[in-house]
Every structure is written in C-alpha cells, then in structure tokens.
N, C-alpha and C. Protein backbone atom coordinates (compact mmCIF):
# COMPACT_ATOMS: atom_id res chain seq x y z
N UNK A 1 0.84 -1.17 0.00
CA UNK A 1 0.00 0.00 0.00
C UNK A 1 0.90 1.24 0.00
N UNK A 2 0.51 1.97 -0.77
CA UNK A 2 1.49 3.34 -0.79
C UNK A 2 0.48 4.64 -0.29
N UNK A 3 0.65 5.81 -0.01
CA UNK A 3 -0.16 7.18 0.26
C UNK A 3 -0.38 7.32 -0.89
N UNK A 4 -1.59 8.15 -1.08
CA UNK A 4 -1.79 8.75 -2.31
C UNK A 4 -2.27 10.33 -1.74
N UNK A 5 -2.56 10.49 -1.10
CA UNK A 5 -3.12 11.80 -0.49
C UNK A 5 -3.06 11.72 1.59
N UNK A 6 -2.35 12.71 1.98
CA UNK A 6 -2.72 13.15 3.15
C UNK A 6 -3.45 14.25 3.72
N UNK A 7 -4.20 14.08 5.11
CA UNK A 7 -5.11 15.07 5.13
C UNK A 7 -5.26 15.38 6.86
N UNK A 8 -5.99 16.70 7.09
CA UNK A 8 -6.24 16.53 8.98
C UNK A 8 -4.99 16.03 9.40
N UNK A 9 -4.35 16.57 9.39
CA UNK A 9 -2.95 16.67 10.32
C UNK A 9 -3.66 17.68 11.47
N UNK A 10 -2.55 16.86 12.69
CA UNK A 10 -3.07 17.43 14.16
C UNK A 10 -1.98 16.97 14.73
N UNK A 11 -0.98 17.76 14.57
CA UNK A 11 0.61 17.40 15.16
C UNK A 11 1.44 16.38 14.31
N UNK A 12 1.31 15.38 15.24
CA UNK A 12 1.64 13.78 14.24
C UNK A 12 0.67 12.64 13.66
N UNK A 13 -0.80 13.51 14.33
CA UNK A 13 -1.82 12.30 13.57
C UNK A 13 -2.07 13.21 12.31
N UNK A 14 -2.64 11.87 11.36
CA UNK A 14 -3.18 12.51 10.33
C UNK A 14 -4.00 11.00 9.35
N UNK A 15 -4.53 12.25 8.46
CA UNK A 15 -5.56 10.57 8.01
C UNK A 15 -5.14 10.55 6.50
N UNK A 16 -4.93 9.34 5.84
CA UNK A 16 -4.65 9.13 4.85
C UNK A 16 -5.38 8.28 3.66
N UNK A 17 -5.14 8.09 2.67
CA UNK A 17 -5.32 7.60 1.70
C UNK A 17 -4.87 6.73 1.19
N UNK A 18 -4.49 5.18 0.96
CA UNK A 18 -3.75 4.59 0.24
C UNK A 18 -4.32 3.87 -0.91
N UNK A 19 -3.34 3.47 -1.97
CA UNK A 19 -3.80 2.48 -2.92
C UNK A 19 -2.86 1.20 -2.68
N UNK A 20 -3.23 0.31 -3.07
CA UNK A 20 -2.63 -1.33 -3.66
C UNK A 20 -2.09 -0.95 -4.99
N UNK A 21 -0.64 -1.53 -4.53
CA UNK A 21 0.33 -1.45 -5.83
C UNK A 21 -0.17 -2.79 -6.89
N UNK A 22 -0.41 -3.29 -6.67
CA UNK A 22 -1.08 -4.56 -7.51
C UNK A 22 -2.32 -4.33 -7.85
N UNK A 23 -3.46 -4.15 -7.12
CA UNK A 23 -5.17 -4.11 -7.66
C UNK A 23 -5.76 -2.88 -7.94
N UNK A 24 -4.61 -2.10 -7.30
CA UNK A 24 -4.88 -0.29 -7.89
C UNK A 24 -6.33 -0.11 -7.03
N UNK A 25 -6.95 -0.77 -6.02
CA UNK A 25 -8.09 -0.05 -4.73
C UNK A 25 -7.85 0.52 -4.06
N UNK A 26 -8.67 1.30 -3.79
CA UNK A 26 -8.40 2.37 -2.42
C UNK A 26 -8.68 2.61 -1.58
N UNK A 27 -8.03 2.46 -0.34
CA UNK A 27 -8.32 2.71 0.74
C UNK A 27 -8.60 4.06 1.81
N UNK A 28 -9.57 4.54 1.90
CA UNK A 28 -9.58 5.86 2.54
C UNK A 28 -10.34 5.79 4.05
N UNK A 29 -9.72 7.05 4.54
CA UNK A 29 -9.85 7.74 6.34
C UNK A 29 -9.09 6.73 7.25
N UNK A 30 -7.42 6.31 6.56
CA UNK A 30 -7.00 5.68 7.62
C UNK A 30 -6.46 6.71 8.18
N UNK A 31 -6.12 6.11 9.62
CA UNK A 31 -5.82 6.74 10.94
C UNK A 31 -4.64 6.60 10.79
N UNK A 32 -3.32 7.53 10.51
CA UNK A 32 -1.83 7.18 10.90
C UNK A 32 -0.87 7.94 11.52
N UNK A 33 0.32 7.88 12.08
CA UNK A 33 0.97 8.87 13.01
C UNK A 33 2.24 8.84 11.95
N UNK A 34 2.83 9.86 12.14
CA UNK A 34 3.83 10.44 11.10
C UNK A 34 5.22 10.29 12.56
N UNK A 35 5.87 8.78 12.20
CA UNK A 35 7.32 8.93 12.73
C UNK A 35 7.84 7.68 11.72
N UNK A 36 8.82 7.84 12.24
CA UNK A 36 9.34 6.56 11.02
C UNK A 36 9.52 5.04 11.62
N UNK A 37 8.70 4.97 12.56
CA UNK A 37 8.31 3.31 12.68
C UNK A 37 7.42 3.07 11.78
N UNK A 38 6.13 4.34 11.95
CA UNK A 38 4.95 3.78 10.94
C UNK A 38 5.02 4.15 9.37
N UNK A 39 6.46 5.05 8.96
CA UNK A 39 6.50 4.82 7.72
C UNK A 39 7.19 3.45 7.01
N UNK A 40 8.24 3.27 8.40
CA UNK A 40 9.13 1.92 8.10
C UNK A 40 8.62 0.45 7.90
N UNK A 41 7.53 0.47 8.80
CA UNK A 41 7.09 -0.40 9.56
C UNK A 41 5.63 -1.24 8.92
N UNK A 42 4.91 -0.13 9.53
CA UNK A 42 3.30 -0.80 9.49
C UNK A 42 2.53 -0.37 8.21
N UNK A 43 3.61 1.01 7.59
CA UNK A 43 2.81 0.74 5.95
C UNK A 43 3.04 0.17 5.12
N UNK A 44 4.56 -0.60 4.78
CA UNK A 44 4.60 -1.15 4.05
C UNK A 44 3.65 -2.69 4.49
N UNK A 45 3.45 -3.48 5.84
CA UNK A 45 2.82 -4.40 6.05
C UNK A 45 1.66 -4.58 5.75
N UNK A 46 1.07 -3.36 5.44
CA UNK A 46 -0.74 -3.10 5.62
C UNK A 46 -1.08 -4.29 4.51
N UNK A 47 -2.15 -4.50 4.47
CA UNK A 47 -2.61 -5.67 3.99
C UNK A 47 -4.18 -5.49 3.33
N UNK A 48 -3.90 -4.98 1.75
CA UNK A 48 -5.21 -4.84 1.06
C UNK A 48 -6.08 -5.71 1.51
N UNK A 49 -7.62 -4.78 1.64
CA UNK A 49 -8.47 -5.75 1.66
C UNK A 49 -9.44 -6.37 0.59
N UNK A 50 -8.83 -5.87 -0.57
CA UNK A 50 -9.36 -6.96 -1.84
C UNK A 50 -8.56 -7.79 -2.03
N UNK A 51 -7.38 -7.48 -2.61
CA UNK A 51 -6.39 -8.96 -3.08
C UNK A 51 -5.62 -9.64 -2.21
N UNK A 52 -5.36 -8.73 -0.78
CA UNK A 52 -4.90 -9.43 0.59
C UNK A 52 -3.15 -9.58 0.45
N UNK A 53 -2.97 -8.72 -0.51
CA UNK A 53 -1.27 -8.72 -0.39
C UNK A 53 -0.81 -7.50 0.12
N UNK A 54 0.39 -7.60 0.37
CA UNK A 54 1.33 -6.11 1.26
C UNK A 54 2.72 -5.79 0.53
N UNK A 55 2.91 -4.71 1.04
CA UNK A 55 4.04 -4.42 -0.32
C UNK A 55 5.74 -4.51 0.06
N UNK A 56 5.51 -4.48 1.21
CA UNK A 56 6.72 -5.08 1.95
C UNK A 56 7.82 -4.04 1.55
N UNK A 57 7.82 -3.04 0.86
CA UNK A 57 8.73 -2.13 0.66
C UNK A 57 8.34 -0.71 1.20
N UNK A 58 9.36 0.11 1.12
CA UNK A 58 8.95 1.30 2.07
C UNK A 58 8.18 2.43 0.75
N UNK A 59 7.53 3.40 1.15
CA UNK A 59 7.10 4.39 -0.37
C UNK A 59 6.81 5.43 0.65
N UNK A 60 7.30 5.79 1.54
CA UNK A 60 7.12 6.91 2.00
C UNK A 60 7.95 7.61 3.10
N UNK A 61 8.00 8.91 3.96
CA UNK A 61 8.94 8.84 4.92
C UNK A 61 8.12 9.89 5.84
N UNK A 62 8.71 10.25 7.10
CA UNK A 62 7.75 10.83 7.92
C UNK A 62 8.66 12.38 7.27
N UNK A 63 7.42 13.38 7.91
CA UNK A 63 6.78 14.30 7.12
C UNK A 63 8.48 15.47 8.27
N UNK A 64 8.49 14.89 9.21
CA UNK A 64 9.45 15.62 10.65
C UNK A 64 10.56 14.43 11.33
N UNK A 65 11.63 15.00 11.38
CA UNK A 65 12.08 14.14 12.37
C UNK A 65 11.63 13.62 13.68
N UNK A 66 12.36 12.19 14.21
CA UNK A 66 11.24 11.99 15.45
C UNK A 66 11.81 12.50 16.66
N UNK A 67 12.85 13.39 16.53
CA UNK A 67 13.65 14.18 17.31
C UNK A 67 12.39 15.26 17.57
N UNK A 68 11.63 15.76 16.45
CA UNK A 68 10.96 16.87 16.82
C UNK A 68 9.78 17.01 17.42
N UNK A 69 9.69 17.68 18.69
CA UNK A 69 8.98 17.52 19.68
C UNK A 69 7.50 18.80 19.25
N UNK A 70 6.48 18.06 19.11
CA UNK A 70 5.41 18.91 18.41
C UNK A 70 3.94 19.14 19.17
C-alpha cells in the first residue's frame, strides 16, 4: 500500500489515503501517526483488503524528524 493523499494533520496524527500497488483499490480515512516506525514499519505491512497482499517495501517517509517535539 502506498499514500496517495494526506489530510487533517493534528501534530503527528493525520488521516490518509492509500492504494494497492497490484489491484490499484483504495483505501480511505486511515488513521496514521507520522514517525518513522509507521513509515518503516506498518505501511509497508498493511494488507489490502481486496487482493490481501502487502508491499513489503517502504514508499514513504515521515513528514518531521522523530527528534521533533510537536
């Protein structure tokens, strides 16, 4: 799953948009926090819910360092 649009930022939350690099669906009003566990981490794992695959690679990076206290 990659971002396609971010939105409602409120410090480090914010809600997003993704598509499936394979089935091209979209997923919208997820809930995500901007540090780089959850860019490293839990987006590349996410797990379409039409074709049920994950992309296992990274496609994005946080928006601030996680040094920065907000």
């Amino acid at each position: 799953m990659k971002i396609i649009r971010t939105y409602g930022h409120n410090r480090r939350d914010f809600y997003a948009d993704f598509q499936c690099e394979l089935c091209k669906c979209i997923e919208r009003d997820v809930s995500c926090y901007d540090d780089s566990y959850f860019h490293q981490n839990v987006i590349p794992n996410m797990v379409c819910k039409e074709c049920g695959s994950k992309s296992l690679e990274i496609t994005s990076s946080a928006k601030y360092d996680d040094s920065v206290v907000m």
